[in-house]
N, C-alpha and C. Protein backbone atom coordinates (compact mmCIF):
# COMPACT_ATOMS: atom_id res chain seq x y z
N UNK A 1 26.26 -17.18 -45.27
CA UNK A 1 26.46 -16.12 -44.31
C UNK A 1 25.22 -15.23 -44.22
N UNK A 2 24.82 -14.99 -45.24
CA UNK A 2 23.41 -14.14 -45.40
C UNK A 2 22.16 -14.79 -44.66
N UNK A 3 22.42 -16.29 -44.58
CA UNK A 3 21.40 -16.82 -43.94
C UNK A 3 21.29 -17.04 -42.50
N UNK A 4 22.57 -16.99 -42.08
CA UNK A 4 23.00 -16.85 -40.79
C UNK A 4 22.47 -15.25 -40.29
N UNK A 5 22.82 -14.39 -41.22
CA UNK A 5 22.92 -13.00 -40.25
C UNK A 5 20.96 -12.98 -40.44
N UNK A 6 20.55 -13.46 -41.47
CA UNK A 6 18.92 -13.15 -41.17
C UNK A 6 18.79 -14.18 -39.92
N UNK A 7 18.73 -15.05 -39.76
CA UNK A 7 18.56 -15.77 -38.46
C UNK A 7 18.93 -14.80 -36.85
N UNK A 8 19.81 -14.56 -37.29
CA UNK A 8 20.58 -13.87 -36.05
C UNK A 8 19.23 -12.33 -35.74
N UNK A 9 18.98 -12.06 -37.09
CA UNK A 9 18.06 -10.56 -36.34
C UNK A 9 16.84 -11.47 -36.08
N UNK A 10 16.55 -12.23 -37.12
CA UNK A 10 14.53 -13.01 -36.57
C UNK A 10 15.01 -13.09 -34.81
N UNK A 11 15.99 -13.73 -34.38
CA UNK A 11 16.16 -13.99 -32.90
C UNK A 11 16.56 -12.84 -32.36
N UNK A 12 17.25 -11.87 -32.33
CA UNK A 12 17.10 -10.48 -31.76
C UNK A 12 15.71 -9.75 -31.64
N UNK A 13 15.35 -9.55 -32.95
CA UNK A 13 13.73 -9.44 -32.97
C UNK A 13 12.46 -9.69 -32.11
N UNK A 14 12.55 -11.38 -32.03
CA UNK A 14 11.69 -12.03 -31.19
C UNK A 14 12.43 -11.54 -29.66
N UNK A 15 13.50 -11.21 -29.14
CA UNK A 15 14.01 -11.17 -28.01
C UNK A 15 13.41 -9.81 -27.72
N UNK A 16 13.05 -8.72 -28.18
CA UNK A 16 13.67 -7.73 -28.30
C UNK A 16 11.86 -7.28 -27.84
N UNK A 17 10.83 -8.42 -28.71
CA UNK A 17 9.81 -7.96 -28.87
C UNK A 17 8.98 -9.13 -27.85
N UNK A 18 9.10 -10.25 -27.62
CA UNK A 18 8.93 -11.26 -26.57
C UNK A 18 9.76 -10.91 -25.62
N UNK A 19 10.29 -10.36 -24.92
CA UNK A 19 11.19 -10.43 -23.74
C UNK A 19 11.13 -9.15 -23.30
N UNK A 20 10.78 -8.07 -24.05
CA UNK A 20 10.75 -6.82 -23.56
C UNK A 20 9.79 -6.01 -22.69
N UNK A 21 8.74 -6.93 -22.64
CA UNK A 21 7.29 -6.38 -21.85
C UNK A 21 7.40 -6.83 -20.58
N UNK A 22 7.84 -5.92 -19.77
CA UNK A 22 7.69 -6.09 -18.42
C UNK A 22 6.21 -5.19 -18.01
N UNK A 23 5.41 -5.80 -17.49
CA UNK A 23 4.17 -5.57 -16.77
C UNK A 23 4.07 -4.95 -15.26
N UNK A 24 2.74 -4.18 -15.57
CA UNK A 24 2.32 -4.41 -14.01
C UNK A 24 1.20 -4.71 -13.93
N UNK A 25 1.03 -6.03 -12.32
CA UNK A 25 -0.28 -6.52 -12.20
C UNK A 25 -0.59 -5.96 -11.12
N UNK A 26 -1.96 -5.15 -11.22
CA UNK A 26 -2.56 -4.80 -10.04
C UNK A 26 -3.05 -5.59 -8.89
N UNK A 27 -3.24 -5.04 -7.39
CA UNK A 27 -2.99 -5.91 -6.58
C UNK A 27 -4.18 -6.49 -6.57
N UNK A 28 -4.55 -7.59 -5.72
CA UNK A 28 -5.48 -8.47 -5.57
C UNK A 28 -6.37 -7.69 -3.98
N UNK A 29 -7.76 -7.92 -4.23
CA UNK A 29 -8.40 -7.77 -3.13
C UNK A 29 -8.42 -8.59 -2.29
N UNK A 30 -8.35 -8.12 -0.60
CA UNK A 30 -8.61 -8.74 0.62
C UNK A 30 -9.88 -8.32 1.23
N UNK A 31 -10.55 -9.68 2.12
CA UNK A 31 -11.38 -9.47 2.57
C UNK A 31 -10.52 -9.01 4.25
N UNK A 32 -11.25 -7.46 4.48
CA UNK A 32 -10.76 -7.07 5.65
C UNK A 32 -11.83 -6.77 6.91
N UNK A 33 -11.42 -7.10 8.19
CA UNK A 33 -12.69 -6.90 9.05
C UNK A 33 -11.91 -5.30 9.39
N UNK A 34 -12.76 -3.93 8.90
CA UNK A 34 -12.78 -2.58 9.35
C UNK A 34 -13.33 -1.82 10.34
N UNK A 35 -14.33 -2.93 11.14
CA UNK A 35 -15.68 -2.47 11.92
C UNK A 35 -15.58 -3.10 12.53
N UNK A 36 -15.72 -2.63 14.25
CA UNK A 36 -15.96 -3.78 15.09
C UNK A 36 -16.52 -2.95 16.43
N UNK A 37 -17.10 -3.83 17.01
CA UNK A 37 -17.33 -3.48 18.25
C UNK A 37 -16.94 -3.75 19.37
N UNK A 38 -16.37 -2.92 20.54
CA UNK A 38 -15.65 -3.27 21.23
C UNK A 38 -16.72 -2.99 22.46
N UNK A 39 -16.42 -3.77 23.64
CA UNK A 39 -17.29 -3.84 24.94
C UNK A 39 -16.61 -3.02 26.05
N UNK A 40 -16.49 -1.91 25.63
CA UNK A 40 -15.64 -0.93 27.21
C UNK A 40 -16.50 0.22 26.72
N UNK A 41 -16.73 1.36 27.77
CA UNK A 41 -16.88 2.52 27.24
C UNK A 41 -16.13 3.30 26.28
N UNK A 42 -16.62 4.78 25.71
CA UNK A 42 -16.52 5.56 24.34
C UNK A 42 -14.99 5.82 24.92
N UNK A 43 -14.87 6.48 26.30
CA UNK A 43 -13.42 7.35 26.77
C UNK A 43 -12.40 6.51 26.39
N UNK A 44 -12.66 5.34 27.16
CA UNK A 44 -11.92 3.88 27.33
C UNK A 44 -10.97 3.93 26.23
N UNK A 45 -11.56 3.92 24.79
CA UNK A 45 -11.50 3.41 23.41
C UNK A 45 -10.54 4.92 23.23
N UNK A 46 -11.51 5.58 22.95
CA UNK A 46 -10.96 7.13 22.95
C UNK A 46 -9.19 7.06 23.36
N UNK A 47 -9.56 6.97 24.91
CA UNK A 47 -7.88 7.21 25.51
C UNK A 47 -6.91 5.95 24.58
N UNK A 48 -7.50 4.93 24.62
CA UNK A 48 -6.24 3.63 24.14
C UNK A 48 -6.15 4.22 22.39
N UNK A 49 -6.95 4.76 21.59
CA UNK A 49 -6.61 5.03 20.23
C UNK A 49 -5.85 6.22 20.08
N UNK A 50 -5.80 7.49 21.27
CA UNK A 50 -4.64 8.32 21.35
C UNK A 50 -3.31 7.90 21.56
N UNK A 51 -3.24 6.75 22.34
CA UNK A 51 -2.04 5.97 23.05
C UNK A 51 -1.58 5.16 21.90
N UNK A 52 -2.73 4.62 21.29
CA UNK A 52 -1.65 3.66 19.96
C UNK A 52 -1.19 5.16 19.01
N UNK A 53 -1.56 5.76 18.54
CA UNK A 53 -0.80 6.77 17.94
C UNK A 53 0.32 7.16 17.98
N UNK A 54 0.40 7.56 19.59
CA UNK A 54 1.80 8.02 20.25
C UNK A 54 2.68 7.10 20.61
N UNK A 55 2.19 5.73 20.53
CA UNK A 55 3.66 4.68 21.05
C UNK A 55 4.21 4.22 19.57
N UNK A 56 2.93 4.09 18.38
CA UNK A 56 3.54 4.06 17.16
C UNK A 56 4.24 5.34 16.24
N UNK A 57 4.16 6.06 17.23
CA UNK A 57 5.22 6.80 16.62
C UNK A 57 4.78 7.86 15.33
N UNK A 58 3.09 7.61 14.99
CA UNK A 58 2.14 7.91 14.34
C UNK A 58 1.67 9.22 14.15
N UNK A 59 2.18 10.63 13.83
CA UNK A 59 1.58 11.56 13.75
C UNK A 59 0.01 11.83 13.74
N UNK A 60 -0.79 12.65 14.21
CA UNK A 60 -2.20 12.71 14.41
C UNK A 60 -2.00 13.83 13.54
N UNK A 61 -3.39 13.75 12.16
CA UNK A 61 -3.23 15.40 11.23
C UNK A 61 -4.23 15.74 12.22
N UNK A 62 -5.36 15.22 12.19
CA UNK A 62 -6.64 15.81 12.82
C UNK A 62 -7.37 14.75 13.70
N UNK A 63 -7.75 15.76 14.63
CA UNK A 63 -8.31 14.86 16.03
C UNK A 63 -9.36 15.73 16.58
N UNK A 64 -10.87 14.92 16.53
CA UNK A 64 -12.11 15.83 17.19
C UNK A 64 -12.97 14.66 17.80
N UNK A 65 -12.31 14.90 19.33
CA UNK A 65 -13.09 13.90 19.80
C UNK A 65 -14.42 14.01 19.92
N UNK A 66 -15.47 15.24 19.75
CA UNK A 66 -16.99 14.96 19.43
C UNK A 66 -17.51 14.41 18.10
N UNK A 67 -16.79 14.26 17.32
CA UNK A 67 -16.96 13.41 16.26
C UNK A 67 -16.20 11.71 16.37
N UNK A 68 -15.80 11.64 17.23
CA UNK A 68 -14.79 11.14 17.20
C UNK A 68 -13.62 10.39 15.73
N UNK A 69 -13.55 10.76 15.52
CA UNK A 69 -12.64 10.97 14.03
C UNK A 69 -10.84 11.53 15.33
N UNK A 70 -10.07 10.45 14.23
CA UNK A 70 -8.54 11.00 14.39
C UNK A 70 -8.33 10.41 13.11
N UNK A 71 -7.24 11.16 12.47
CA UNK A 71 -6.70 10.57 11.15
C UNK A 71 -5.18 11.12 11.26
N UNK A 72 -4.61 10.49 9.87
CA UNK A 72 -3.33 10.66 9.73
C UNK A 72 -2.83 10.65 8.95
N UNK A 73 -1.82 11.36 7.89
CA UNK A 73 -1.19 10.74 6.91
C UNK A 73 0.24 9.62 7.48
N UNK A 74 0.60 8.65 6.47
CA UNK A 74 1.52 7.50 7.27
C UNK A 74 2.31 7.14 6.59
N UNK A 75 3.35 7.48 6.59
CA UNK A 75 5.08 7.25 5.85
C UNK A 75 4.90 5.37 6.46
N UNK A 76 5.36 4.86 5.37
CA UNK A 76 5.85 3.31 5.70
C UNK A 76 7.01 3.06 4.78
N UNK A 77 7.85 2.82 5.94
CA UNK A 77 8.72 1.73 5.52
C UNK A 77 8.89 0.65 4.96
N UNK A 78 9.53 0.45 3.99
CA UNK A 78 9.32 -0.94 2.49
C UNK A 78 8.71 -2.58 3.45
N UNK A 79 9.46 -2.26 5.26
CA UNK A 79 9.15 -3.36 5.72
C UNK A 79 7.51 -3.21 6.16
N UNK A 80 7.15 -2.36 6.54
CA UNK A 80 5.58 -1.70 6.91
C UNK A 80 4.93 -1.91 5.75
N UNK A 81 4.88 -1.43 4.61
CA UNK A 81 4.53 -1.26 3.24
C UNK A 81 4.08 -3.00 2.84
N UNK A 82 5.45 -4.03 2.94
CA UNK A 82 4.15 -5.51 2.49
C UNK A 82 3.75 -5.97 3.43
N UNK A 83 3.69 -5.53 4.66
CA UNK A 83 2.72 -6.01 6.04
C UNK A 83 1.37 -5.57 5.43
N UNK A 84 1.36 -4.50 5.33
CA UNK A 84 -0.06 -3.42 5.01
C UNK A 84 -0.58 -3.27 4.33
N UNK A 85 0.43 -3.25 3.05
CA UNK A 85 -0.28 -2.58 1.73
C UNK A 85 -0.21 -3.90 0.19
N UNK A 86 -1.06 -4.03 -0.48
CA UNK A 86 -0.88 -4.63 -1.77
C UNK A 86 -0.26 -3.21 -3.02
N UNK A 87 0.30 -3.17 -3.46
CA UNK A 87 0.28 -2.44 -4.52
C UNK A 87 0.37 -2.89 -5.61
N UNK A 88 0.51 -4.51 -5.75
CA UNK A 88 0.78 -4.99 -7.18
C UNK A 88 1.77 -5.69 -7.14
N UNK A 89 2.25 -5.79 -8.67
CA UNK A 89 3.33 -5.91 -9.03
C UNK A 89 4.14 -5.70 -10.07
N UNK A 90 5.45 -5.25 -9.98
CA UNK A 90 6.18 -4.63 -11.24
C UNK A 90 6.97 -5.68 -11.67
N UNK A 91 7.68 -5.50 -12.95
CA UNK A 91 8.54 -7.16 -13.27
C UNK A 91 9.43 -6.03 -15.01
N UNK A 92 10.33 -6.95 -14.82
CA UNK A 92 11.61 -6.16 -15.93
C UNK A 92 11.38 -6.73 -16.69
N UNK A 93 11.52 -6.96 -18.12
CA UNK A 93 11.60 -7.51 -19.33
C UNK A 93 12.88 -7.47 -20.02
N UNK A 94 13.22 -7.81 -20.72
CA UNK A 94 14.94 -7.36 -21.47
C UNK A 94 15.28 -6.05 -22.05
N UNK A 95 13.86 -5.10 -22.26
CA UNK A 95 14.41 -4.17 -22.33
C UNK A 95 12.98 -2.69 -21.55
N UNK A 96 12.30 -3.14 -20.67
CA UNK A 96 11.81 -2.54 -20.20
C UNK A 96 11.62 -2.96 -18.96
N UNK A 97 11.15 -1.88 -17.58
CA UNK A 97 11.19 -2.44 -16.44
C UNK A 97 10.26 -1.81 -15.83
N UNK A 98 9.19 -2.10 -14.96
CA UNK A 98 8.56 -1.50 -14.10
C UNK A 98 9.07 -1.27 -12.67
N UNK A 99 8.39 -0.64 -11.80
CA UNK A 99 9.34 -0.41 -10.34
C UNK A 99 7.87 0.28 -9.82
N UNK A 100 8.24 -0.07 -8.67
CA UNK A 100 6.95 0.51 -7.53
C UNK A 100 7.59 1.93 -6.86
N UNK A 101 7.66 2.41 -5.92
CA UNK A 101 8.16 3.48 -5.34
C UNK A 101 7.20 4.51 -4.59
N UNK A 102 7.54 4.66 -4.12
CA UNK A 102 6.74 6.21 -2.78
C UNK A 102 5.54 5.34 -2.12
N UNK A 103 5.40 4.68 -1.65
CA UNK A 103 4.23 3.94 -0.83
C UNK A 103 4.02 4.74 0.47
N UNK A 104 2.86 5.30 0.13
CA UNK A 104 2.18 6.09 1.39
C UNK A 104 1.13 5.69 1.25
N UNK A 105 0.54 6.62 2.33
CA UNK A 105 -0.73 6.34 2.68
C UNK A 105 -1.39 7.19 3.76
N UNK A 106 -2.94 7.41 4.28
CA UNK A 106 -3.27 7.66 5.40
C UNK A 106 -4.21 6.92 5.83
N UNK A 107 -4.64 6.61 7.02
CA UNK A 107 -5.59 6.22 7.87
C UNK A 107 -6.59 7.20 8.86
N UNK A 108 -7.41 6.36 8.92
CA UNK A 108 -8.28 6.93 10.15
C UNK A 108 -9.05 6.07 10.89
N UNK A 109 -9.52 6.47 12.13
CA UNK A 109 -10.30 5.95 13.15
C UNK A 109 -11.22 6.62 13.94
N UNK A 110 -12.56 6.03 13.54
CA UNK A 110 -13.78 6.51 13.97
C UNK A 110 -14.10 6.12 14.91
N UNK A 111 -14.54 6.47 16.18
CA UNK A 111 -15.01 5.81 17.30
C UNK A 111 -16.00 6.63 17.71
N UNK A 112 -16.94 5.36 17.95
CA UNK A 112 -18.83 6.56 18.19
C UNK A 112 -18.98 5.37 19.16
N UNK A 113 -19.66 5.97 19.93
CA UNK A 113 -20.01 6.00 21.22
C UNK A 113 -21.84 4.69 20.52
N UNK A 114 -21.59 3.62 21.26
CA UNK A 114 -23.39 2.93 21.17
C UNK A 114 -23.79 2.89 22.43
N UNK A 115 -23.46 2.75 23.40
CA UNK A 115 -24.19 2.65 25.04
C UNK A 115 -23.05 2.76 25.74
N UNK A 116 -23.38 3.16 26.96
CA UNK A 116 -22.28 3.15 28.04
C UNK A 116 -21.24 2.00 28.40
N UNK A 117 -21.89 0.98 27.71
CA UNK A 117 -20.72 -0.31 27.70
C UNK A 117 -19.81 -0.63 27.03
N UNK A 118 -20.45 0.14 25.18
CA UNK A 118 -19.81 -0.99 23.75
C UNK A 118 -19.78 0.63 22.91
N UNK A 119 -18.69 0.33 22.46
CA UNK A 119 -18.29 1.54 21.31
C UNK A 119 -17.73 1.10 20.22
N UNK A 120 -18.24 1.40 19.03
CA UNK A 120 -17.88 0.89 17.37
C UNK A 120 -16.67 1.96 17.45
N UNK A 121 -16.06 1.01 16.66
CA UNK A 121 -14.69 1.04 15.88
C UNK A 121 -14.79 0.97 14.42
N UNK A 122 -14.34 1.53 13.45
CA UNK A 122 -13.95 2.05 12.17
C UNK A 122 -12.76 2.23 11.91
N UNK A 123 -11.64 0.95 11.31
CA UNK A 123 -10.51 1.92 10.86
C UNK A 123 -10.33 1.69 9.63
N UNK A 124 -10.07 2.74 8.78
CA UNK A 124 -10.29 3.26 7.08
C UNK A 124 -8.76 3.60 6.59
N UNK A 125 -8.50 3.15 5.67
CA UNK A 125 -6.89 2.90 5.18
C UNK A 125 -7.25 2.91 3.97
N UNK A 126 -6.20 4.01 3.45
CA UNK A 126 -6.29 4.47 2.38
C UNK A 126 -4.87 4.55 1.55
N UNK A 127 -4.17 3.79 0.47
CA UNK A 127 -3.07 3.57 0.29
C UNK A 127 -2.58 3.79 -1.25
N UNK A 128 -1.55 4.80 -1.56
CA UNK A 128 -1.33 4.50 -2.83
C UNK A 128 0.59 4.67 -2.82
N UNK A 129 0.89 4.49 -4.28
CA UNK A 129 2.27 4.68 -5.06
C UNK A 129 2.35 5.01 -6.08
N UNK A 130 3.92 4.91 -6.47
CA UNK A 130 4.25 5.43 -7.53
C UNK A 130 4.38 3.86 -8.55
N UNK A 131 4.13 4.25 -9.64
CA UNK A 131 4.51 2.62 -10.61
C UNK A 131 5.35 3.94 -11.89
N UNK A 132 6.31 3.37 -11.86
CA UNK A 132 7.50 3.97 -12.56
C UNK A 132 8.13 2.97 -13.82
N UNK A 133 7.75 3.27 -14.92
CA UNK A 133 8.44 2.55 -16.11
C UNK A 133 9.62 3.52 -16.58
N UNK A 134 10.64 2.45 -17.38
CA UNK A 134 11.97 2.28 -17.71
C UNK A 134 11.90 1.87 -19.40
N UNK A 135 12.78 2.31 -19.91
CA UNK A 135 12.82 1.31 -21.19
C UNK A 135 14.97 1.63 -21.08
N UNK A 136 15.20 0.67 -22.06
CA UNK A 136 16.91 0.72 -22.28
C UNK A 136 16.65 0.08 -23.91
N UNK A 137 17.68 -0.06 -24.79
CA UNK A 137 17.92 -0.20 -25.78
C UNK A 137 18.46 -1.42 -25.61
N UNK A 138 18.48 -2.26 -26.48
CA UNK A 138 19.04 -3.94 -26.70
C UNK A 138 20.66 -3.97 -26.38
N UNK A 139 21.91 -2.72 -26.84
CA UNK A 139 22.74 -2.90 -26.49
C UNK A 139 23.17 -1.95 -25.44
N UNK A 140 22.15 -1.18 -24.57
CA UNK A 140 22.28 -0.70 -23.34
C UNK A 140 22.48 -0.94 -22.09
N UNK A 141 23.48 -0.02 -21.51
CA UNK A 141 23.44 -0.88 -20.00
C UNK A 141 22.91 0.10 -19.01
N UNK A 142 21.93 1.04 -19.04
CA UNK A 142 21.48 1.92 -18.14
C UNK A 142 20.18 1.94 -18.88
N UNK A 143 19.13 2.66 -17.58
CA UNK A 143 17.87 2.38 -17.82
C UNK A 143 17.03 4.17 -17.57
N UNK A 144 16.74 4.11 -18.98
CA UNK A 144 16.13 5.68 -19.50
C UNK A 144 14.44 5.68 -18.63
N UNK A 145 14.11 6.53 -17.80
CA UNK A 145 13.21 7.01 -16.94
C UNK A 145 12.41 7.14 -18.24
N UNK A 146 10.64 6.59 -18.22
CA UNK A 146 9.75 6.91 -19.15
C UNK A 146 8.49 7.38 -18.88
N UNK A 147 7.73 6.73 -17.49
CA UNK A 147 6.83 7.63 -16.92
C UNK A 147 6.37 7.01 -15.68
N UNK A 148 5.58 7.72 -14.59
CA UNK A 148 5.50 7.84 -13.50
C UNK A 148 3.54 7.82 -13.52
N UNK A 149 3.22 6.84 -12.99
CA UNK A 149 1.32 6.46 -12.79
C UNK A 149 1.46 6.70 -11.33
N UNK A 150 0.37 7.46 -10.56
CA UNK A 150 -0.03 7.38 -9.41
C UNK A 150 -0.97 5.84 -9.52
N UNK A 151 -1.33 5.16 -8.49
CA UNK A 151 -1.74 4.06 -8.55
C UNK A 151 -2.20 3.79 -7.05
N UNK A 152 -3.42 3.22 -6.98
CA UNK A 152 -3.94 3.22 -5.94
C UNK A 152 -3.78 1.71 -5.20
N UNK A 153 -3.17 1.32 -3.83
CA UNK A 153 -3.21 0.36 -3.32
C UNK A 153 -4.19 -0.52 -2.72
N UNK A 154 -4.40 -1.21 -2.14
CA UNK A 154 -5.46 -1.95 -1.56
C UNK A 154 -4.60 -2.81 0.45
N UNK A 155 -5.52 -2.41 1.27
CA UNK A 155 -4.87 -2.95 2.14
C UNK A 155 -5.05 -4.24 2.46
N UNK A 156 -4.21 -5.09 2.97
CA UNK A 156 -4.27 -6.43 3.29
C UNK A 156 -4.73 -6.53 4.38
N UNK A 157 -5.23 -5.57 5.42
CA UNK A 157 -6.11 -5.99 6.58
C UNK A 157 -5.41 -5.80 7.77
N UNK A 158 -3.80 -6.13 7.50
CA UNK A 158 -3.05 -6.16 8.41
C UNK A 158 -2.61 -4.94 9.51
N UNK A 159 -3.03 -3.65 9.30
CA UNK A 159 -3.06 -2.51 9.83
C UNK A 159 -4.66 -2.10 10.74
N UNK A 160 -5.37 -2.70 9.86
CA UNK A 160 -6.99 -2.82 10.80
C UNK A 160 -6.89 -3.33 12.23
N UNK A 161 -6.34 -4.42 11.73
CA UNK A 161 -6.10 -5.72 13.06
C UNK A 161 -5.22 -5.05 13.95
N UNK A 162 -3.99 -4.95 13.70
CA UNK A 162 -3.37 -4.31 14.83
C UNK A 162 -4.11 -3.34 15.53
N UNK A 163 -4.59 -2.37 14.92
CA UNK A 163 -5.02 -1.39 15.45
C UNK A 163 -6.38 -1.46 16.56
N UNK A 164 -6.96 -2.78 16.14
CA UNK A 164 -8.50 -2.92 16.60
C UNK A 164 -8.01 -4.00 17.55
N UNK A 165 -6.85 -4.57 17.65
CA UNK A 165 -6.59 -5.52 18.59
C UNK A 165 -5.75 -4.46 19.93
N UNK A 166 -5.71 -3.71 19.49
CA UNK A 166 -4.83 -2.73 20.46
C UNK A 166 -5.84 -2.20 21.36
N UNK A 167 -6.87 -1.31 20.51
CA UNK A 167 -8.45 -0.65 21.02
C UNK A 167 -8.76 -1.74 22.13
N UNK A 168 -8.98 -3.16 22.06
CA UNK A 168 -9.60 -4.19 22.55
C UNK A 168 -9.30 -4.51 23.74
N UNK A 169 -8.14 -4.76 23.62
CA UNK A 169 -6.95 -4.76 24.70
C UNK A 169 -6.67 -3.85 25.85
N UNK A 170 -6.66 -2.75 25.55
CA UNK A 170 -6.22 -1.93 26.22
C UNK A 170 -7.13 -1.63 27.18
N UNK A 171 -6.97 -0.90 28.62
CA UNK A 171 -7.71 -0.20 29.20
C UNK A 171 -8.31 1.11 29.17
């Protein structure tokens, strides 16, 4: 019996101490096209990058069209959030858990004027969250809050593009 119950903790043990490390892996870099040049005049660009703002529903913080600079801070939705953003990844263990949470972000868009025909485009995305660890006890069934990392995201490109395919497009 004695040899049984030492068996029984070596395997709690190893469970407890192999199974318990839940990780987080930071996200992976994308190569993103941010810069481009578009072939219409500065206004052109100008008017269609006010218009994507307002049909996306996009608050403007600051807007100076002699600089041309508009920016924004940008609430996303968990479905917006893996279109856009990498943040990693969190993963549970048996007795610890990671979790992602608060994914924001802001953007901006630079538009400068090169000749009366062609105007550069700049859009700059800037993305972070929350990475939130957990621990619970081996015979626990709820999960004790342990700490909270700001953590910086990386974008997948996918918010550039829309945005610079919109500029392009538009009149």
């Amino acid at each position: 019996m004695k040899k049984l119950n030492t068996i029984i903790l070596i395997i709690l043990t190893i469970l407890a101490v192999g199974c318990g490390g839940a990780t987080y892996k930071p996200p992976v870099q994308y190569t993103v096209q941010k810069d481009v040049t578009i072939y219409k005049p500065f206004d052109a660009v100008w008017q269609s990058a006010v218009e994507w703002f307002a049909t996306h529903n996009t608050p403007i913080k600051n807007i100076d069209k002699s600089s041309g600079l508009i920016s924004t801070e940008y609430s996303l939705s968990v479905t917006e959030a893996a279109k856009y953003m990498d943040c990693g990844n969190a993963s549970q263990g048996f007795t610890n858990k990671t979790e992602i949470s608060n994914r924001i972000g802001n953007f901006n868009v630079l538009i400068k004027k090169i000749d009366d025909g062609s105007t550069k485009v700049s859009v700059n995305v800037f993305f972070s969250c929350l990475v939130n660890e957990y621990t619970q006890g081996l015979l626990e069934t709820s999960w004790t809050f342990k700490s909270s990392t700001k953590v910086d995201c990386v974008s997948t490109g996918g918010l550039e593009k829309v945005i610079i395919e919109y500029l392009a497009k538009t009149n």
